[in-house]
PDB file of N, CA and C in Angstrom:
ATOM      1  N   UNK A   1     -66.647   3.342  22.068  1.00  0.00           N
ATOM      2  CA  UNK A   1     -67.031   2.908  20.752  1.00  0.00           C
ATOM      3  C   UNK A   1     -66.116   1.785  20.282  1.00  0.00           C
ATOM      4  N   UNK A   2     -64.821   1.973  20.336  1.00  0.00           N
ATOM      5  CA  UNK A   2     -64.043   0.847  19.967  1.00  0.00           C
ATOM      6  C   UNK A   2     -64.105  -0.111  21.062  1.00  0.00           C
ATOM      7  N   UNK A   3     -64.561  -0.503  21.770  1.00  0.00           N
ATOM      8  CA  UNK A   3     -64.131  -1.464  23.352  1.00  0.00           C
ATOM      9  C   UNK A   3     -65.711  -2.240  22.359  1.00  0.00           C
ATOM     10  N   UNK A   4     -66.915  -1.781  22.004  1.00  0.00           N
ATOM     11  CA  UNK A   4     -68.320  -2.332  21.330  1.00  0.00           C
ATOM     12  C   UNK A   4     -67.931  -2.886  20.042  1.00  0.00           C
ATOM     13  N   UNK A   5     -67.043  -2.102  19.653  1.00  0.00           N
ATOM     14  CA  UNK A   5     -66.952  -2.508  17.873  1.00  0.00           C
ATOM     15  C   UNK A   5     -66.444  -4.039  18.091  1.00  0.00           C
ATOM     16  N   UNK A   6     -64.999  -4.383  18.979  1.00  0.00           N
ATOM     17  CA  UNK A   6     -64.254  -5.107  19.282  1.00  0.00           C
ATOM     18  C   UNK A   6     -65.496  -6.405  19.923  1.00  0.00           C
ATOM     19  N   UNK A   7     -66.463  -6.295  20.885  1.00  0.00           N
ATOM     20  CA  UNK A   7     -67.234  -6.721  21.080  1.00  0.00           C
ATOM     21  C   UNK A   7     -68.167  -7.448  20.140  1.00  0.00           C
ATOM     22  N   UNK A   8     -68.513  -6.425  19.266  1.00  0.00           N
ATOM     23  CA  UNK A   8     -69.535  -6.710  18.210  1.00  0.00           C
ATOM     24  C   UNK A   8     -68.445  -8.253  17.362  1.00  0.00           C
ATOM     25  N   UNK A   9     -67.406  -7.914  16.861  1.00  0.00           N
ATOM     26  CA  UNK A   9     -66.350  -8.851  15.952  1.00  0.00           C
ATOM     27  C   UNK A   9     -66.553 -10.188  16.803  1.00  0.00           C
ATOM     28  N   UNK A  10     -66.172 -10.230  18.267  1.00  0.00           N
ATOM     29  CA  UNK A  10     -66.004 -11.352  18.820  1.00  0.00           C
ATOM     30  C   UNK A  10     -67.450 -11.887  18.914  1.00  0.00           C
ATOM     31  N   UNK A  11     -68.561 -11.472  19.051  1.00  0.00           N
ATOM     32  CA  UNK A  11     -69.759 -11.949  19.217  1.00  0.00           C
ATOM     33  C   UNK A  11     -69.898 -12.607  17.941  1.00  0.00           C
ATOM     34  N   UNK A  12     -69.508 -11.677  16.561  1.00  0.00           N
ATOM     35  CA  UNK A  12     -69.992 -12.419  15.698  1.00  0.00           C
ATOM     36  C   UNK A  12     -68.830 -13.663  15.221  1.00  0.00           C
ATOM     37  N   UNK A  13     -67.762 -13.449  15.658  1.00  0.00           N
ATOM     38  CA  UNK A  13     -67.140 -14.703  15.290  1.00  0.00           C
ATOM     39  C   UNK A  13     -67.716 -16.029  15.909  1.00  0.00           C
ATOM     40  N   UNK A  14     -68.299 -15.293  17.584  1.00  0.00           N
ATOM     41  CA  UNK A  14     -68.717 -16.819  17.964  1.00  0.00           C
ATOM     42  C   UNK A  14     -69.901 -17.781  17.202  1.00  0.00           C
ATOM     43  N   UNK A  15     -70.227 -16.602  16.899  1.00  0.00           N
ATOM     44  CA  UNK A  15     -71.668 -17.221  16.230  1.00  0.00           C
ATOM     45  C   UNK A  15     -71.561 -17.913  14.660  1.00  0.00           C
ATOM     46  N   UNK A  16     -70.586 -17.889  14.070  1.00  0.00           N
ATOM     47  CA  UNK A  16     -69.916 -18.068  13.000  1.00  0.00           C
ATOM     48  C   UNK A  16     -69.175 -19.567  13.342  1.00  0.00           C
ATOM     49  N   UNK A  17     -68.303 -19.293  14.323  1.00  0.00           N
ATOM     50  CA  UNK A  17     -67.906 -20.506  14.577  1.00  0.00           C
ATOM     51  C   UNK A  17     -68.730 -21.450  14.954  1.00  0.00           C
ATOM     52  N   UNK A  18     -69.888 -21.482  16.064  1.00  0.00           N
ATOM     53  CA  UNK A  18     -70.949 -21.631  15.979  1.00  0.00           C
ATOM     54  C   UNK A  18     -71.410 -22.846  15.268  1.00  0.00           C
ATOM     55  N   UNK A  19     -71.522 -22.277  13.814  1.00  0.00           N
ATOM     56  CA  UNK A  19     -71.812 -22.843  12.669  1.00  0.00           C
ATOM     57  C   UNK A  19     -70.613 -23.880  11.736  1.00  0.00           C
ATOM     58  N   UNK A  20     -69.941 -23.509  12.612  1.00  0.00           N
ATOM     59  CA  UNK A  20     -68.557 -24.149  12.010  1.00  0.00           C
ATOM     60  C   UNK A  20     -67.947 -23.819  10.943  1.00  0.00           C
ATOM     61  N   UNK A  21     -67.895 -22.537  10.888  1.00  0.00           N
ATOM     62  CA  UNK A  21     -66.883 -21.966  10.544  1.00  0.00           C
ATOM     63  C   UNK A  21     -65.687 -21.838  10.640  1.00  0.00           C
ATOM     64  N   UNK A  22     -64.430 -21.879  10.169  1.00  0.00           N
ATOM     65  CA  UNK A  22     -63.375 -21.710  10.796  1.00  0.00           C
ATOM     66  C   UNK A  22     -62.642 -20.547   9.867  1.00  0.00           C
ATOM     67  N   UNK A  23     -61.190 -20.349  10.267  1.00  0.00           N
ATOM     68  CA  UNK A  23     -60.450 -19.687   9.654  1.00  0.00           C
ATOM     69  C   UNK A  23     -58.942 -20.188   9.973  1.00  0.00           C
ATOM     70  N   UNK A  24     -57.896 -19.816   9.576  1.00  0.00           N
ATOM     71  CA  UNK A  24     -56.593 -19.825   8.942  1.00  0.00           C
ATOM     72  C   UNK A  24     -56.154 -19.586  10.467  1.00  0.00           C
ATOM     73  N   UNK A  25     -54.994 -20.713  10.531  1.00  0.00           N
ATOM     74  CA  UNK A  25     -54.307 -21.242  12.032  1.00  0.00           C
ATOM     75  C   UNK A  25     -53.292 -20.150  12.088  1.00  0.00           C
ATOM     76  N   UNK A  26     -53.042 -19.640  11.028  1.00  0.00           N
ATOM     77  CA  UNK A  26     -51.600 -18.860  11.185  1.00  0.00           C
ATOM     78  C   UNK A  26     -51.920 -17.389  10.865  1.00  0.00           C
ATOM     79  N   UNK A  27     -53.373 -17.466  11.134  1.00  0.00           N
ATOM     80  CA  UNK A  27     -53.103 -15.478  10.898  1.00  0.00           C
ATOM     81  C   UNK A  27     -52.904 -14.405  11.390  1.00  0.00           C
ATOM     82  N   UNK A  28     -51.825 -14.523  12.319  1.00  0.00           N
ATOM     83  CA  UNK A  28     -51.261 -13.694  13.001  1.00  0.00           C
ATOM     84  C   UNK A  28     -49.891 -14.042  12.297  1.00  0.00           C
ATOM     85  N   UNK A  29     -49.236 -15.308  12.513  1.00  0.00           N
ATOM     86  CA  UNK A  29     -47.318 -15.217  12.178  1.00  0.00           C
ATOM     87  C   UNK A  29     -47.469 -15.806  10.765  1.00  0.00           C
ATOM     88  N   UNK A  30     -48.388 -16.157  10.195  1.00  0.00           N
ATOM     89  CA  UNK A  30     -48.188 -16.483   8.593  1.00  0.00           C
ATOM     90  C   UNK A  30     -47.813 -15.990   7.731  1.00  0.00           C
ATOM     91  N   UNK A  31     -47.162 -15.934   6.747  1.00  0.00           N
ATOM     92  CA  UNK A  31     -46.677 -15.557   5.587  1.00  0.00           C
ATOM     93  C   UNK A  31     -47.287 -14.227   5.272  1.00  0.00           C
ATOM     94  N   UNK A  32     -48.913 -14.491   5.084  1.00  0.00           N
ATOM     95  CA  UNK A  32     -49.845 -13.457   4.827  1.00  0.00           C
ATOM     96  C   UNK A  32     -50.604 -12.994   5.990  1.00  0.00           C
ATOM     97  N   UNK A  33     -49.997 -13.428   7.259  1.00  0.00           N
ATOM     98  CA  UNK A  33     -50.783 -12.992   8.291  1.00  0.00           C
ATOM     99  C   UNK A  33     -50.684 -11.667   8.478  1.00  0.00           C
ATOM    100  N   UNK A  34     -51.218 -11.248   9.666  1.00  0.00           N
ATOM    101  CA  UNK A  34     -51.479  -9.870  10.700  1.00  0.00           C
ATOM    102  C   UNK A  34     -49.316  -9.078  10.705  1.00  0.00           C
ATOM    103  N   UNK A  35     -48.814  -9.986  10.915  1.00  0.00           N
ATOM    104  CA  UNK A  35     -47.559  -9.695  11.491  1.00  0.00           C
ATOM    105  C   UNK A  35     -47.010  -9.317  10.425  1.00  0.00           C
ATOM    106  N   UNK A  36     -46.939 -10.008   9.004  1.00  0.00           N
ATOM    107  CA  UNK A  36     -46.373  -9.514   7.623  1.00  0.00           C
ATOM    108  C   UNK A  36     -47.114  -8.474   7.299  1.00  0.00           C
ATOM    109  N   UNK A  37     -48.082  -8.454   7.148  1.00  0.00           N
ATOM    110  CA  UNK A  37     -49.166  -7.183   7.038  1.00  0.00           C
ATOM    111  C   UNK A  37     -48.900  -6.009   7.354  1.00  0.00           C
ATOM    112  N   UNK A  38     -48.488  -6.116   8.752  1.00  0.00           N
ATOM    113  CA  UNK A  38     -48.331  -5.164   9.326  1.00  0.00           C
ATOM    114  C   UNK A  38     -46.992  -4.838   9.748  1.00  0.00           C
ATOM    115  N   UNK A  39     -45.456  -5.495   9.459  1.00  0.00           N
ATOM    116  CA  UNK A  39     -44.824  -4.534   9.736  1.00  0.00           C
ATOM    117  C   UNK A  39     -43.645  -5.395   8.352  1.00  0.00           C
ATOM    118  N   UNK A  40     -43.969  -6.346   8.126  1.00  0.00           N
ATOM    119  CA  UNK A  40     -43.434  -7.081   7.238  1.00  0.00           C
ATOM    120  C   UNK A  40     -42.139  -8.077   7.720  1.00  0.00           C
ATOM    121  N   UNK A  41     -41.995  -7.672   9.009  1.00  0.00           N
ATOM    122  CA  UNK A  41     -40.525  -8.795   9.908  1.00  0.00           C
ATOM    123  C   UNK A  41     -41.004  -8.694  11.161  1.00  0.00           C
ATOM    124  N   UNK A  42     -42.335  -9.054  11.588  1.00  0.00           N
ATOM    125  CA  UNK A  42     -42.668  -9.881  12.444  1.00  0.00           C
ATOM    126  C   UNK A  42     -41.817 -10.503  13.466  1.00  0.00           C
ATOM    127  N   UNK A  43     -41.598  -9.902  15.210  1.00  0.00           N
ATOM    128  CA  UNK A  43     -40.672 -10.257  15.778  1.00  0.00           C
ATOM    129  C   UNK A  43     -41.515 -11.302  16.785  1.00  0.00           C
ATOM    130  N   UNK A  44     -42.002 -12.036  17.128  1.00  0.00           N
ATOM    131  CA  UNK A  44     -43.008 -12.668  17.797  1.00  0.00           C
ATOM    132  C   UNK A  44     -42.432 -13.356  18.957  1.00  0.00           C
ATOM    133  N   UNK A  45     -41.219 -13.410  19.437  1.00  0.00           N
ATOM    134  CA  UNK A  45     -40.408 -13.847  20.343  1.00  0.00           C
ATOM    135  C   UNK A  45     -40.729 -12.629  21.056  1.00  0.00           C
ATOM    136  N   UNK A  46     -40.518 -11.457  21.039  1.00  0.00           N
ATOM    137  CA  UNK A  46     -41.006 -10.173  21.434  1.00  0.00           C
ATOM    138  C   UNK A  46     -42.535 -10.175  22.177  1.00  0.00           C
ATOM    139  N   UNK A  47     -43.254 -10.160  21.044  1.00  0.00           N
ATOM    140  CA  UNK A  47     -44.945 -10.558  21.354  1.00  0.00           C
ATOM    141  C   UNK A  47     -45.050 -11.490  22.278  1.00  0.00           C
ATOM    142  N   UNK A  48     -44.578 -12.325  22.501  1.00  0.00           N
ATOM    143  CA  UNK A  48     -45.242 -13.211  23.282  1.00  0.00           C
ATOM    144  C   UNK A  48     -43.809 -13.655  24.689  1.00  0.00           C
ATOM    145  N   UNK A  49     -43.211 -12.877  24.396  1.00  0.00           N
ATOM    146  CA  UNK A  49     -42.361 -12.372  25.824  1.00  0.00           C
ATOM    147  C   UNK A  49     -43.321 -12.608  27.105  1.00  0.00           C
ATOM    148  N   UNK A  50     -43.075 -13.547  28.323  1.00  0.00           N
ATOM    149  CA  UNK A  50     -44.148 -13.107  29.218  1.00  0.00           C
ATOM    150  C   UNK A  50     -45.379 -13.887  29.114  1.00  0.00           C
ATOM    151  N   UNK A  51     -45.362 -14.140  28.168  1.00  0.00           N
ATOM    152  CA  UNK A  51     -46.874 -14.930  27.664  1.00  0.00           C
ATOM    153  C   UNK A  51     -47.470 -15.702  28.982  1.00  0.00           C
ATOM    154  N   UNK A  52     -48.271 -16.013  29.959  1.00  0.00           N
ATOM    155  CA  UNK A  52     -48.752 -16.865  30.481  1.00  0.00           C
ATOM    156  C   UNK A  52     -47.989 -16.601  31.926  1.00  0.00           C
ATOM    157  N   UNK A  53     -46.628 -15.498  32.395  1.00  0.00           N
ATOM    158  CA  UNK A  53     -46.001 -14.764  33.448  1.00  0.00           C
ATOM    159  C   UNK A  53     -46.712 -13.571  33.468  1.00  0.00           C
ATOM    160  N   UNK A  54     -47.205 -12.828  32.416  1.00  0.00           N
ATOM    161  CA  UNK A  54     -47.505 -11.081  32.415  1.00  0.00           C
ATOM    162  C   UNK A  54     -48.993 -11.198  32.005  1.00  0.00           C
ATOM    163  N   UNK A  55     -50.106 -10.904  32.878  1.00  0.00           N
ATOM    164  CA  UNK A  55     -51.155 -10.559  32.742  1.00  0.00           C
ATOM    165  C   UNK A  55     -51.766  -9.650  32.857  1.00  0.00           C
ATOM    166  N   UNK A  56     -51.397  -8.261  31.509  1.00  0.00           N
ATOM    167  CA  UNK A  56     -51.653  -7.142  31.895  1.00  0.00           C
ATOM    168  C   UNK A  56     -53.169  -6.160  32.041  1.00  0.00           C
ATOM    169  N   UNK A  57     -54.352  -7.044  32.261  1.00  0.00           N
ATOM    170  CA  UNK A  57     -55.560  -7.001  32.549  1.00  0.00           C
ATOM    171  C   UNK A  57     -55.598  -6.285  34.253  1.00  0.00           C
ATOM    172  N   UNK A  58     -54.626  -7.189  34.565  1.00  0.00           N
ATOM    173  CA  UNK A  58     -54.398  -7.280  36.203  1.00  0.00           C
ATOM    174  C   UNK A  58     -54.096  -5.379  36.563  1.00  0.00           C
ATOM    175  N   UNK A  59     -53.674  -4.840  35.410  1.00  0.00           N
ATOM    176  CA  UNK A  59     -53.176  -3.381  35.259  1.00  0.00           C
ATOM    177  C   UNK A  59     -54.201  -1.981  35.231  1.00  0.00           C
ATOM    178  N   UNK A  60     -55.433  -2.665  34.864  1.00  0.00           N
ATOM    179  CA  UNK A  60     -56.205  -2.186  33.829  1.00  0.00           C
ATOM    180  C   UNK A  60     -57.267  -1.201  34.901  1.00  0.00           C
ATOM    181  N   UNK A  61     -57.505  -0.234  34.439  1.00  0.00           N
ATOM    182  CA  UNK A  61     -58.085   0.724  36.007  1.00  0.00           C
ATOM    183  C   UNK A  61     -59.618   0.971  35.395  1.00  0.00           C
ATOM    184  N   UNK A  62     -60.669   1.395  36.061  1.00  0.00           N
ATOM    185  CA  UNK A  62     -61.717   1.834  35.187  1.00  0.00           C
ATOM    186  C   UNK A  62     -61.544   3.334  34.934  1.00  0.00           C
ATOM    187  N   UNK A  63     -62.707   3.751  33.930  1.00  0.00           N
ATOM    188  CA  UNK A  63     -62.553   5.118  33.575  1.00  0.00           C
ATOM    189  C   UNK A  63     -63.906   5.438  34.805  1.00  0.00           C
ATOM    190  N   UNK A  64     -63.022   7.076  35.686  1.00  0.00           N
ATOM    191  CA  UNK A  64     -64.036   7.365  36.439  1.00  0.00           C
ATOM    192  C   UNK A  64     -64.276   8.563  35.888  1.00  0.00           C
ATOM    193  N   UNK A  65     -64.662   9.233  34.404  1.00  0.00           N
ATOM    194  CA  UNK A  65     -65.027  10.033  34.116  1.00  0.00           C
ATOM    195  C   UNK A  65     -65.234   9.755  32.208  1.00  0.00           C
ATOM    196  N   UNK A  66     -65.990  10.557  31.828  1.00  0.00           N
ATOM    197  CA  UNK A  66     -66.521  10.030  30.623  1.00  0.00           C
ATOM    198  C   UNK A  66     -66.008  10.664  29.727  1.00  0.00           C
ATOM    199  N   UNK A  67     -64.769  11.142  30.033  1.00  0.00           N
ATOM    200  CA  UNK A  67     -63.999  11.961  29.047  1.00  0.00           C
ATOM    201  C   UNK A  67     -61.627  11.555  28.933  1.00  0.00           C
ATOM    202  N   UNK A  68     -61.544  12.283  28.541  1.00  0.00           N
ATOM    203  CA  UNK A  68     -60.047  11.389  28.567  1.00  0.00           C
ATOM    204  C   UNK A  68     -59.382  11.474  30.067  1.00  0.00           C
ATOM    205  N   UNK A  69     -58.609  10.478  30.010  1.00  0.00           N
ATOM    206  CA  UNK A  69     -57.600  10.202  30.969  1.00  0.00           C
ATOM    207  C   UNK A  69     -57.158  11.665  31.855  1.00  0.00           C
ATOM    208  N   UNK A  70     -56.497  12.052  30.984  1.00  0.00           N
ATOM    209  CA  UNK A  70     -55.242  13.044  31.206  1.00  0.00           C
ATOM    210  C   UNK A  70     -56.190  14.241  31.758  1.00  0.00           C
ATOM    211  N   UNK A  71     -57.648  14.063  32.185  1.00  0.00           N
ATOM    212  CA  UNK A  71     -58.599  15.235  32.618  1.00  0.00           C
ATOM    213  C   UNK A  71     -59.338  14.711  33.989  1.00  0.00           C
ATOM    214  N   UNK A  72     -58.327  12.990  34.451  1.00  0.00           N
ATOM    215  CA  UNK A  72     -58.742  12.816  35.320  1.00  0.00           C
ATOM    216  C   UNK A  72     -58.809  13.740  36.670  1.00  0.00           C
ATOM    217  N   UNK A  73     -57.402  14.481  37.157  1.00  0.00           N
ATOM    218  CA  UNK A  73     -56.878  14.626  38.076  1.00  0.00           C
ATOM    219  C   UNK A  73     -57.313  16.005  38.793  1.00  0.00           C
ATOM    220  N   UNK A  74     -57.456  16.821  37.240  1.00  0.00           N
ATOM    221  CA  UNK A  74     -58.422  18.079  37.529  1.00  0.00           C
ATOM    222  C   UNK A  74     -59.905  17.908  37.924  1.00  0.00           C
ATOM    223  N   UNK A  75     -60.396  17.021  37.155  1.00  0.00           N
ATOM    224  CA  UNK A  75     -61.825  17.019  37.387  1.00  0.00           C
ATOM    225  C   UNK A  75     -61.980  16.225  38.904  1.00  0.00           C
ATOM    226  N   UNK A  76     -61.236  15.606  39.352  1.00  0.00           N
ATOM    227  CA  UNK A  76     -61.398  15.116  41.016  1.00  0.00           C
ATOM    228  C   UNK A  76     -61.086  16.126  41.952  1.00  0.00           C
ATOM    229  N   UNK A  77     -59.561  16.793  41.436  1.00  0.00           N
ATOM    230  CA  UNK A  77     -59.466  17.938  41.988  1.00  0.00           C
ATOM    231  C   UNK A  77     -60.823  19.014  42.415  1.00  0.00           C
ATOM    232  N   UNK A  78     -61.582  19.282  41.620  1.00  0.00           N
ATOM    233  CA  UNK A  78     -62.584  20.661  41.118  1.00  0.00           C
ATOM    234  C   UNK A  78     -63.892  19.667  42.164  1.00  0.00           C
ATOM    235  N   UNK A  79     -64.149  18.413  42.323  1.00  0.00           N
ATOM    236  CA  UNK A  79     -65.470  17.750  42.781  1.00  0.00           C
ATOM    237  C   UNK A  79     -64.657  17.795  44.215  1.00  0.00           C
ATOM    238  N   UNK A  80     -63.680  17.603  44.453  1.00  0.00           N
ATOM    239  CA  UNK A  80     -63.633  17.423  45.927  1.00  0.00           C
ATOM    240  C   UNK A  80     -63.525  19.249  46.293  1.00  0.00           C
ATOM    241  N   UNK A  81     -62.600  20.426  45.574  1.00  0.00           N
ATOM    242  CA  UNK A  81     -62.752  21.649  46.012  1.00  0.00           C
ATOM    243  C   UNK A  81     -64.323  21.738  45.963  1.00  0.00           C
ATOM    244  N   UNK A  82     -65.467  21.384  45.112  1.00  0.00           N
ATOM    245  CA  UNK A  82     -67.047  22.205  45.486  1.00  0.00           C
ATOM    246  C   UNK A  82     -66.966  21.119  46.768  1.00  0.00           C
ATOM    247  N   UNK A  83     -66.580  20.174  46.911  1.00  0.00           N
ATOM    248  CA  UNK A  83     -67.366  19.242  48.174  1.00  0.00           C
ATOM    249  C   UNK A  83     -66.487  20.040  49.384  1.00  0.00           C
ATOM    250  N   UNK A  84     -65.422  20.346  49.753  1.00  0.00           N
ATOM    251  CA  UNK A  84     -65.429  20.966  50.734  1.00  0.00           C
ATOM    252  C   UNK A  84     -65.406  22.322  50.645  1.00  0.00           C
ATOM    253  N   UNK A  85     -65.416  23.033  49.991  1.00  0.00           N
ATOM    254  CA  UNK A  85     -65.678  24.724  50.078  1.00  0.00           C
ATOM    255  C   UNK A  85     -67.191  25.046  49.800  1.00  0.00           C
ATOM    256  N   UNK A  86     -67.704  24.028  49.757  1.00  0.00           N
ATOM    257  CA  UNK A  86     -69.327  24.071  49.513  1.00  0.00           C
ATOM    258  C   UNK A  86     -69.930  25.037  48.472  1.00  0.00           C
ATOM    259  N   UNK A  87     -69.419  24.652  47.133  1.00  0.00           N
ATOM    260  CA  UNK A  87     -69.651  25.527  45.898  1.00  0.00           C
ATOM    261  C   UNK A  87     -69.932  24.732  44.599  1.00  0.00           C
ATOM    262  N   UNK A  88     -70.634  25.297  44.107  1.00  0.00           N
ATOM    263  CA  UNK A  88     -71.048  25.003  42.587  1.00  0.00           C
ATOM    264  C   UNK A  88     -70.353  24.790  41.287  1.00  0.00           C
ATOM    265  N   UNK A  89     -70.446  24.791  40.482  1.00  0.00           N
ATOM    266  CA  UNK A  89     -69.801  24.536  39.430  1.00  0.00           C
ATOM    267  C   UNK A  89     -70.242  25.846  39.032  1.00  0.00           C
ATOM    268  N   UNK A  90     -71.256  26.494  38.618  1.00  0.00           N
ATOM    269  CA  UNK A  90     -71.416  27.700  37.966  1.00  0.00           C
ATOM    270  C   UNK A  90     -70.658  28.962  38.683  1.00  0.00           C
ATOM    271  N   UNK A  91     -70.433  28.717  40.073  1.00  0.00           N
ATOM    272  CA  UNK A  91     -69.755  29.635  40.967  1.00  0.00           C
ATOM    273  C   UNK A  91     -67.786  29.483  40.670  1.00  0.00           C
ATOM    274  N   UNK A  92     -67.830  28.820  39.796  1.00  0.00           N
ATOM    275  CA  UNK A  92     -66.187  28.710  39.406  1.00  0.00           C
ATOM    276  C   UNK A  92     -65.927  29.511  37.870  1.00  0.00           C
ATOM    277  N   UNK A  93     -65.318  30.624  37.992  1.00  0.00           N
ATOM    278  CA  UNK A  93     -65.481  31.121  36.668  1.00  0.00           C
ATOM    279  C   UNK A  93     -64.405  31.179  35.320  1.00  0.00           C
ATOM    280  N   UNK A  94     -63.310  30.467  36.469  1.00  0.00           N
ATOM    281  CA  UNK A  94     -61.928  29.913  35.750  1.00  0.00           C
ATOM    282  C   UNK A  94     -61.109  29.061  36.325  1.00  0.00           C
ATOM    283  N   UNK A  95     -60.320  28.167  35.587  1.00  0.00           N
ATOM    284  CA  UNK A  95     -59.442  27.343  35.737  1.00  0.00           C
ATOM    285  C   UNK A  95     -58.277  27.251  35.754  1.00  0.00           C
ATOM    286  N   UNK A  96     -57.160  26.826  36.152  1.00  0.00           N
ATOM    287  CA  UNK A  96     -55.873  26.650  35.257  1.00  0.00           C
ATOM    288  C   UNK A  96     -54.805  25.928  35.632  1.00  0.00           C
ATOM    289  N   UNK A  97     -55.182  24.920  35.073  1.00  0.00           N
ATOM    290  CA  UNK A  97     -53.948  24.032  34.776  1.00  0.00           C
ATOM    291  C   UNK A  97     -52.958  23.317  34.682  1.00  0.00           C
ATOM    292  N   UNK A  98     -52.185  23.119  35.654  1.00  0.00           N
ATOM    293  CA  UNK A  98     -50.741  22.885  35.063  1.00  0.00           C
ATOM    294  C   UNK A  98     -50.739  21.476  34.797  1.00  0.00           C
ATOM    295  N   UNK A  99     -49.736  21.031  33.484  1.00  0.00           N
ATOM    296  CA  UNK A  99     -50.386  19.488  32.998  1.00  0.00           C
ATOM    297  C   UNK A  99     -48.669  19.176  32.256  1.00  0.00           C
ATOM    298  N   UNK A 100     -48.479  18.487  31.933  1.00  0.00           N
ATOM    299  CA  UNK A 100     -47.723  17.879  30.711  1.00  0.00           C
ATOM    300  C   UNK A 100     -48.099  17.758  29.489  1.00  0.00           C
ATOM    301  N   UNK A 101     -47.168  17.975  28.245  1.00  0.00           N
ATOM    302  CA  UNK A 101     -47.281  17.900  27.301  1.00  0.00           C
ATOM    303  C   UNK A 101     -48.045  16.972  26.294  1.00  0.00           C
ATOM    304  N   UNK A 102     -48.196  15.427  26.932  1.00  0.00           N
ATOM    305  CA  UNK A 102     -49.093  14.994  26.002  1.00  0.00           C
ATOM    306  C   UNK A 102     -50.746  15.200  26.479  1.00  0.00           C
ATOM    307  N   UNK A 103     -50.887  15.204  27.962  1.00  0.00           N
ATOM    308  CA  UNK A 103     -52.289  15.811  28.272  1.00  0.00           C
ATOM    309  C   UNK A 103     -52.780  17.199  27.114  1.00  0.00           C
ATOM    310  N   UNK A 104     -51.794  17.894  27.296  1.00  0.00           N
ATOM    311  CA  UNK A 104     -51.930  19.413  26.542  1.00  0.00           C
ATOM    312  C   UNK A 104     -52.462  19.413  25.072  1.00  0.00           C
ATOM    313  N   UNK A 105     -51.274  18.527  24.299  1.00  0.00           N
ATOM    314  CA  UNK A 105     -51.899  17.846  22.900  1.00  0.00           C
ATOM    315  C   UNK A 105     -53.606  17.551  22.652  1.00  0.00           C
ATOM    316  N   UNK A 106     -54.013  16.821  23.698  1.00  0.00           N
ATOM    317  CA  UNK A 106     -55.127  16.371  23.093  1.00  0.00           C
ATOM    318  C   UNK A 106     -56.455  16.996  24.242  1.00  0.00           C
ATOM    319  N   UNK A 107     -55.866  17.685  25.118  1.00  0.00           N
ATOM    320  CA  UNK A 107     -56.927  18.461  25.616  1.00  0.00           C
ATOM    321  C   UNK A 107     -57.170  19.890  26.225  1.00  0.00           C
ATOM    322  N   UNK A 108     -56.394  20.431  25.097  1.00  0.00           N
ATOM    323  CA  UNK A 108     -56.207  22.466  24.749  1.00  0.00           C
ATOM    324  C   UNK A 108     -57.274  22.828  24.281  1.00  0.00           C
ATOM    325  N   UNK A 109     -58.644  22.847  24.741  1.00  0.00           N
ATOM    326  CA  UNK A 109     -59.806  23.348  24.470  1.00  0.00           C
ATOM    327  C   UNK A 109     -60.262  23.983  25.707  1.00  0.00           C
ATOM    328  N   UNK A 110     -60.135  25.106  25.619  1.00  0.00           N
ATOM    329  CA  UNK A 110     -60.143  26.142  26.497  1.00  0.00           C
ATOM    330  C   UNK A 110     -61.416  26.713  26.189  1.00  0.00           C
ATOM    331  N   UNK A 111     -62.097  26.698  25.113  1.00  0.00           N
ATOM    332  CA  UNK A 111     -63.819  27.024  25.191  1.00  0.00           C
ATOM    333  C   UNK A 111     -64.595  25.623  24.050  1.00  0.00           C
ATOM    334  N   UNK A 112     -64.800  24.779  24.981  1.00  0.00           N
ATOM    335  CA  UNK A 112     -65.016  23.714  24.528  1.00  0.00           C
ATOM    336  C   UNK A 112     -66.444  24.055  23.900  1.00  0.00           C
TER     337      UNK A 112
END
């Protein structure tokens, strides 16, 4: 949903610009930009550390499951145990676990 929303903004800026539209050169390090806005001392030597050396796209993995991260390792685990023990998913009648603490945080739903 957010990766579309982000999508949707840039589509419509193009189309805006487009028209010739513009906006404000400095709204990210301006006075009233993004950077004052948001933390009010703006370190941008920081931000742009790397700039044009670090391309962290190059990092970027796909999602092979349609649910969070941190549920990758089990759920490959559980598709390769039915693929070689030759079993079902309904034939598994429990699970368990062992994970780290921020996996745990956001995915302790034990009867989902």
């Amino acid at each position: 949903m957010h990766s579309a929303h982000a999508a949707e903004i840039g589509v419509m800026a193009a189309m805006v610009a487009a028209k010739g539209v513009t906006g404000a050169l400095d709204v990210l390090e301006g006075p009233v930009g993004m950077g004052m806005a948001m933390s009010g001392s703006a370190d941008w030597t920081k931000a742009t550390a790397g700039l044009s050396e670090t391309y962290n796209i190059e990092a970027i993995t796909f999602k092979n499951h349609g649910c969070c991260g941190h549920t990758f390792a089990a759920i490959d685990g559980l598709l390769a145990l039915m693929t070689s023990a030759q079993i079902t998913a309904h034939e598994v009648a429990k699970i368990d676990i062992a994970t780290y603490g921020p996996a745990v945080s956001v995915t302790d739903r034990p009867d989902p």
